[in-house]
Protein backbone atom coordinates (compact mmCIF):
# COMPACT_ATOMS: atom_id res chain seq x y z
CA UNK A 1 19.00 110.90 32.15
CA UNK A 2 16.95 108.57 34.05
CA UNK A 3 16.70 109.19 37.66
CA UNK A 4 15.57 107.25 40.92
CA UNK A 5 14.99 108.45 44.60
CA UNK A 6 17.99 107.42 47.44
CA UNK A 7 17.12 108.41 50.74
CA UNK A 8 19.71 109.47 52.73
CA UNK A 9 21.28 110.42 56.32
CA UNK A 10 24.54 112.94 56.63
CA UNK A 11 26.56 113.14 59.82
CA UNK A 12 27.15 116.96 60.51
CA UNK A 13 29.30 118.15 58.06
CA UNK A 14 29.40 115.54 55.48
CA UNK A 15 29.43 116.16 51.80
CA UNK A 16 26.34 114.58 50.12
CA UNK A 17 27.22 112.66 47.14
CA UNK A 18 27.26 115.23 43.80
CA UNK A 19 27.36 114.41 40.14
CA UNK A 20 30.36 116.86 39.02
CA UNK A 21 28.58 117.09 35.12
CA UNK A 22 25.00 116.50 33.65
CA UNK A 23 26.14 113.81 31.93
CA UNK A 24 28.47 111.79 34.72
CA UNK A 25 27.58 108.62 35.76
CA UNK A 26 29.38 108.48 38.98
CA UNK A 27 28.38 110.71 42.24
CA UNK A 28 31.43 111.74 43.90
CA UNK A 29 31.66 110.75 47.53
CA UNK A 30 34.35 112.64 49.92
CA UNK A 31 35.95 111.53 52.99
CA UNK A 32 34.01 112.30 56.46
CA UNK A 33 37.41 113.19 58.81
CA UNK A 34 36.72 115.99 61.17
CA UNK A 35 39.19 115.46 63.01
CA UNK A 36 42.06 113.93 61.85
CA UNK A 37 43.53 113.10 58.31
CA UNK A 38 44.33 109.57 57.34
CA UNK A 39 47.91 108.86 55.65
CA UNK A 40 47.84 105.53 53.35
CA UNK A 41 51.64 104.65 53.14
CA UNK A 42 52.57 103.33 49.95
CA UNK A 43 51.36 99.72 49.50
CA UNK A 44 49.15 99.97 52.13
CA UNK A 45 45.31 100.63 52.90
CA UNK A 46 42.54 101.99 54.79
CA UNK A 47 39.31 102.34 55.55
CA UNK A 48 37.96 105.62 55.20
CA UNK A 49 34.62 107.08 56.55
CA UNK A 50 32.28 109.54 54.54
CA UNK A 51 29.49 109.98 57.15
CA UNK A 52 26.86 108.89 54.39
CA UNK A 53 24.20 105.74 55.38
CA UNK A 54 21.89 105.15 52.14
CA UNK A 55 18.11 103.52 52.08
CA UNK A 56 18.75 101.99 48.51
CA UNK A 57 15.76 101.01 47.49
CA UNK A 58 14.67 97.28 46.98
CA UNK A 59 16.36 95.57 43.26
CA UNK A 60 19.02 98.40 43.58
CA UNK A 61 22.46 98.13 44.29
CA UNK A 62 25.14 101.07 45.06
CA UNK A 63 28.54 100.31 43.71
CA UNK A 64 31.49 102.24 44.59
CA UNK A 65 34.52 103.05 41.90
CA UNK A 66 37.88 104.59 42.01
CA UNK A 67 38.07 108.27 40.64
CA UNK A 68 40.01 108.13 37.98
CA UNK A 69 42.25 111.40 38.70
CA UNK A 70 43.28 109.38 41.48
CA UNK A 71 44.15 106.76 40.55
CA UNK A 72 45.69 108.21 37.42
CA UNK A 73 48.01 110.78 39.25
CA UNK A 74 48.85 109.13 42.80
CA UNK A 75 48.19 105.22 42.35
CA UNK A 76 44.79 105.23 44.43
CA UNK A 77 42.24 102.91 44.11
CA UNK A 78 39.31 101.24 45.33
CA UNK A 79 40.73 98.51 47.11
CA UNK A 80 37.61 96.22 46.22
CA UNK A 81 36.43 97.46 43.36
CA UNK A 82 33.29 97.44 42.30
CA UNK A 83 32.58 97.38 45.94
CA UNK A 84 28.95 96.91 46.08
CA UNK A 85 26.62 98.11 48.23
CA UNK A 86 23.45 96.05 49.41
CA UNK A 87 20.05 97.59 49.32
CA UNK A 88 19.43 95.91 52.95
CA UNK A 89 22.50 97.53 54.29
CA UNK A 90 21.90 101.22 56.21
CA UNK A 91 25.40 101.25 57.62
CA UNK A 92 27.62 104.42 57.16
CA UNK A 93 29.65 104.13 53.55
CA UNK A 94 33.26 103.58 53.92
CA UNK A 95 35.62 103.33 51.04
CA UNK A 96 38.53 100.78 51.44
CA UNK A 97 41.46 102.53 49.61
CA UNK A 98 44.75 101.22 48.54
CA UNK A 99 47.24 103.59 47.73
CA UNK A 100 49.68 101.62 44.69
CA UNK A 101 51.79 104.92 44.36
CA UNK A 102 54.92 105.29 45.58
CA UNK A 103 54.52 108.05 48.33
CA UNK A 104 52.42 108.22 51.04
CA UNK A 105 49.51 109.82 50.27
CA UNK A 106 46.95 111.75 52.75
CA UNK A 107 43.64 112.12 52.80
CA UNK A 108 41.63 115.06 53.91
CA UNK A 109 38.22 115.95 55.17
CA UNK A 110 35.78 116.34 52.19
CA UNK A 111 38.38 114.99 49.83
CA UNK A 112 36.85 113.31 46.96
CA UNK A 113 38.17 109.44 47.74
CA UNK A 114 35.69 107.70 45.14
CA UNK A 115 32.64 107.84 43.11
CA UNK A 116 29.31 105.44 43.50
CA UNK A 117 26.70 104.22 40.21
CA UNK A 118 23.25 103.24 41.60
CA UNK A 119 22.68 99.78 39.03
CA UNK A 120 19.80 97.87 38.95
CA UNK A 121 20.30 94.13 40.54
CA UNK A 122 18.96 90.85 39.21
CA UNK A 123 19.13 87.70 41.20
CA UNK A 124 20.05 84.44 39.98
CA UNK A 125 18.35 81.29 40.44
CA UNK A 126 20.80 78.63 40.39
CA UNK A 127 19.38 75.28 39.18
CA UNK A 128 21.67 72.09 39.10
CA UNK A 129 22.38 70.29 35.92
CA UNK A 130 23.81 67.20 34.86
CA UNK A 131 25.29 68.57 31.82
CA UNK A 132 25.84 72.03 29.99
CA UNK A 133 25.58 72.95 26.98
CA UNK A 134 28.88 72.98 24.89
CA UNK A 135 30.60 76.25 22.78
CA UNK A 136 33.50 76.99 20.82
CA UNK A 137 35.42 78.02 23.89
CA UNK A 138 34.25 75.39 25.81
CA UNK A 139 36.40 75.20 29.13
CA UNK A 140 39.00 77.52 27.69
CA UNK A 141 40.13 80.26 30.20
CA UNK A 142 42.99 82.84 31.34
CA UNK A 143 44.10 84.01 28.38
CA UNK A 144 42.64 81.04 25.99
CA UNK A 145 41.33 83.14 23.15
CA UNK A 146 44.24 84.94 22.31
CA UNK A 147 46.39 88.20 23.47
């Protein structure tokens, strides 16, 4: 498994990211609420801390994923999913959650709320045309290939 170096800073008492298997792509992150819980009514979302800042190194990018036990068993998500992470940013991770369930669900300190994949970036540079070049698809979209 390839690996790369992420500096980090914890708050006391937050829960350093952790792969859960050798072979996982995702870190888990868990929520940072000493003091109080945080119930996401149905239909509704939050912001939730995890007490986590990151120095991702330059032509890196963090992006942050819904766990899929979850999602799969209350309706929670990532509310912006892939959220991504900047390298330049060294604010404290929060994970925007929408719960899509039917109860209210509430979140704990040190839940696990998400999971984050450190991906390689590549920038674009965006050069004006007068034309493009034309395809079978062409200018077919939503749904214009077939079910």
């Amino acid at each position: 498994m390839n690996k790369i170096d992420v500096k980090y800073k914890a708050l006391d008492g937050a829960v350093v990211p952790e792969y859960k298997t050798a072979g996982a792509a995702g870190a888990d992150v868990c929520a940072y609420l000493p003091e109080n819980s945080v119930t996401i009514p149905a239909g509704k979302f939050a912001m939730i801390p995890t007490g986590i800042f990151f120095e991702i190194p330059d032509g890196y990018e963090i992006q942050v994923r819904p766990r899929s036990g979850l999602a799969a068993k209350n309706g929670i998500t990532v509310l912006n999913t892939p959220g991504t992470i900047d390298c330049d940013y060294r604010g404290e991770l929060k994970i925007i959650l929408i719960n899509l369930g039917e109860q209210d669900f509430t979140i704990n300190h040190h839940d696990r709320i998400a999971q984050i994949i450190i991906s390689p970036v590549i920038q674009a540079q965006f050069n004006a045309a007068d034309s493009l070049s034309e395809t079978e698809r062409g200018k077919g979209g939503f749904g214009s290939t077939g079910v």
